[in-house]
C-alpha atoms as a PDB file:
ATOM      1  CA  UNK A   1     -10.622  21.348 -13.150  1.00  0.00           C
ATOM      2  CA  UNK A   2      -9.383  24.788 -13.856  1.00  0.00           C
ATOM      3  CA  UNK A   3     -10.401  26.238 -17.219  1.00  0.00           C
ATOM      4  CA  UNK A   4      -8.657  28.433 -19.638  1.00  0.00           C
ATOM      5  CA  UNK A   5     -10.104  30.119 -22.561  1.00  0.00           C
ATOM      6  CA  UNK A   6      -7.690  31.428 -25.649  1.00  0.00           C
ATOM      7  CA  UNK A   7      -8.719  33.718 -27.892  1.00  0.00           C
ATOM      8  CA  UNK A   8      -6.975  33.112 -31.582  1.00  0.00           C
ATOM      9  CA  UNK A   9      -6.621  34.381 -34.789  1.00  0.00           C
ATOM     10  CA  UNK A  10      -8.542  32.203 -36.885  1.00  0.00           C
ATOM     11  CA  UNK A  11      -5.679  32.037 -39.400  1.00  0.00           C
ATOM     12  CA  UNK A  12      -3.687  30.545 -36.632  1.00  0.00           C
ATOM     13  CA  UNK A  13      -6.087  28.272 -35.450  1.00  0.00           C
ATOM     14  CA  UNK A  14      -6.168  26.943 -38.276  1.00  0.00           C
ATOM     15  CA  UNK A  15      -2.248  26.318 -38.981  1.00  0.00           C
ATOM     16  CA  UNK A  16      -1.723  24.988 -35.648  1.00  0.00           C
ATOM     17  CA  UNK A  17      -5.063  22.482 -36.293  1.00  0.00           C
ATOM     18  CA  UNK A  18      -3.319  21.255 -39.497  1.00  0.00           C
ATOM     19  CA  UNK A  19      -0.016  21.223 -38.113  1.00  0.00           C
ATOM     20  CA  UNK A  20      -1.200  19.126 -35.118  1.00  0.00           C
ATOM     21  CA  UNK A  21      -2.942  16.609 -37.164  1.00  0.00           C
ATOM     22  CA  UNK A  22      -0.035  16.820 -39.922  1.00  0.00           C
ATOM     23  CA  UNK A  23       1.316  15.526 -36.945  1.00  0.00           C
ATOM     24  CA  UNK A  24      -0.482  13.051 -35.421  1.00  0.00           C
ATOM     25  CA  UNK A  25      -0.527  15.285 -32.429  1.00  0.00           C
ATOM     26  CA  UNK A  26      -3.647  16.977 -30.352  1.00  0.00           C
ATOM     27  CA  UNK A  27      -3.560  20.711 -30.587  1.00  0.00           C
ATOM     28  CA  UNK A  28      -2.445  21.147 -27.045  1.00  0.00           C
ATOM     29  CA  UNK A  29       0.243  18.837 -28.062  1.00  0.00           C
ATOM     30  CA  UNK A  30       0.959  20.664 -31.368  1.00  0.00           C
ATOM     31  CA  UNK A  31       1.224  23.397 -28.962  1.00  0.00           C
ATOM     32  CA  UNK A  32       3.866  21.566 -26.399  1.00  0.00           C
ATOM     33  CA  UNK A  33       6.125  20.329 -28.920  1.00  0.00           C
ATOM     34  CA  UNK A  34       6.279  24.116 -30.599  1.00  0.00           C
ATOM     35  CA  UNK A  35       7.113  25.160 -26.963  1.00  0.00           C
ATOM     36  CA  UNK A  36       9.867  22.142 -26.592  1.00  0.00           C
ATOM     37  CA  UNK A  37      11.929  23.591 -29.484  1.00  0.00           C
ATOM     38  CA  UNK A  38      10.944  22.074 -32.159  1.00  0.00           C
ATOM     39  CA  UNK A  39       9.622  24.855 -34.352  1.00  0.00           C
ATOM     40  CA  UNK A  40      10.037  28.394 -34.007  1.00  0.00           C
ATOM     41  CA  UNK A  41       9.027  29.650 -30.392  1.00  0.00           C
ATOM     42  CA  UNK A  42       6.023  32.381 -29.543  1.00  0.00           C
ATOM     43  CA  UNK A  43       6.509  34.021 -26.436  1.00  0.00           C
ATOM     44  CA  UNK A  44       2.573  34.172 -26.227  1.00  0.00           C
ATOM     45  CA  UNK A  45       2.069  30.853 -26.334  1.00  0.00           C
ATOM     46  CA  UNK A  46       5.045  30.180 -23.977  1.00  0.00           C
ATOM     47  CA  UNK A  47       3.614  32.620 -21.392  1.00  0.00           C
ATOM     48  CA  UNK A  48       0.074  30.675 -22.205  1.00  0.00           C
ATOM     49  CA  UNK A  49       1.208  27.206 -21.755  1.00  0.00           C
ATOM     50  CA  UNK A  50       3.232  27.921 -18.889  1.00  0.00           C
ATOM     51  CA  UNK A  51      -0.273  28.849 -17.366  1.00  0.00           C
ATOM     52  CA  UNK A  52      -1.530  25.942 -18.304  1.00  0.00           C
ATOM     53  CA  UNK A  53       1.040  23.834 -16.805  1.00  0.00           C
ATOM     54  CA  UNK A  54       0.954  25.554 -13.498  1.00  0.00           C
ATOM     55  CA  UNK A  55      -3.199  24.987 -13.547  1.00  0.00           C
ATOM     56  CA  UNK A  56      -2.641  21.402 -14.557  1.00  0.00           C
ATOM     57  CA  UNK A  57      -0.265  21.197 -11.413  1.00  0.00           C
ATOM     58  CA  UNK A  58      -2.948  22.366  -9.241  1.00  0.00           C
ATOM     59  CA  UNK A  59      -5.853  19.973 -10.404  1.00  0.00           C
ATOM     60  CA  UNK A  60      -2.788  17.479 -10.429  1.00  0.00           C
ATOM     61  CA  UNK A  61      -4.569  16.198 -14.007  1.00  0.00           C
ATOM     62  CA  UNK A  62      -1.884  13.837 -16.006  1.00  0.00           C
ATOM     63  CA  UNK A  63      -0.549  15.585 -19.278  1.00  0.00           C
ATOM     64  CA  UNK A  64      -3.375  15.371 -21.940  1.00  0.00           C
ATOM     65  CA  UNK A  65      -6.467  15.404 -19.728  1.00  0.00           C
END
């Protein structure tokens, strides 16, 4: 499996941990659903995730593994 490695403001690291589990969510979750609209978009992250998604595509892991 492909590995990626974020580096992050610990003040945001810490707002998107509470906000995930605020949520109910993982933090790579948290993450999605602030991608999908739902909050007010980053295009950092976006780029980020998008990254992630294509990486995920070719391990051809399921979403949250």
């Amino acid at each position: 499996m492909a590995e990626l490695k974020l580096e992050v403001a610990p003040a945001l690291l810490r707002m998107l941990q509470q906000s995930a589990r605020l949520n109910g969510l993982s933090l790579e979750d948290e993450c999605l659903r602030r991608l999908e609209g739902h909050v007010r978009r980053s295009r950092r992250l976006e780029e980020v995730m998008e990254e992630m998604r294509h990486l995920r595509g070719q391990t051809g892991a399921p979403h949250g593994q």
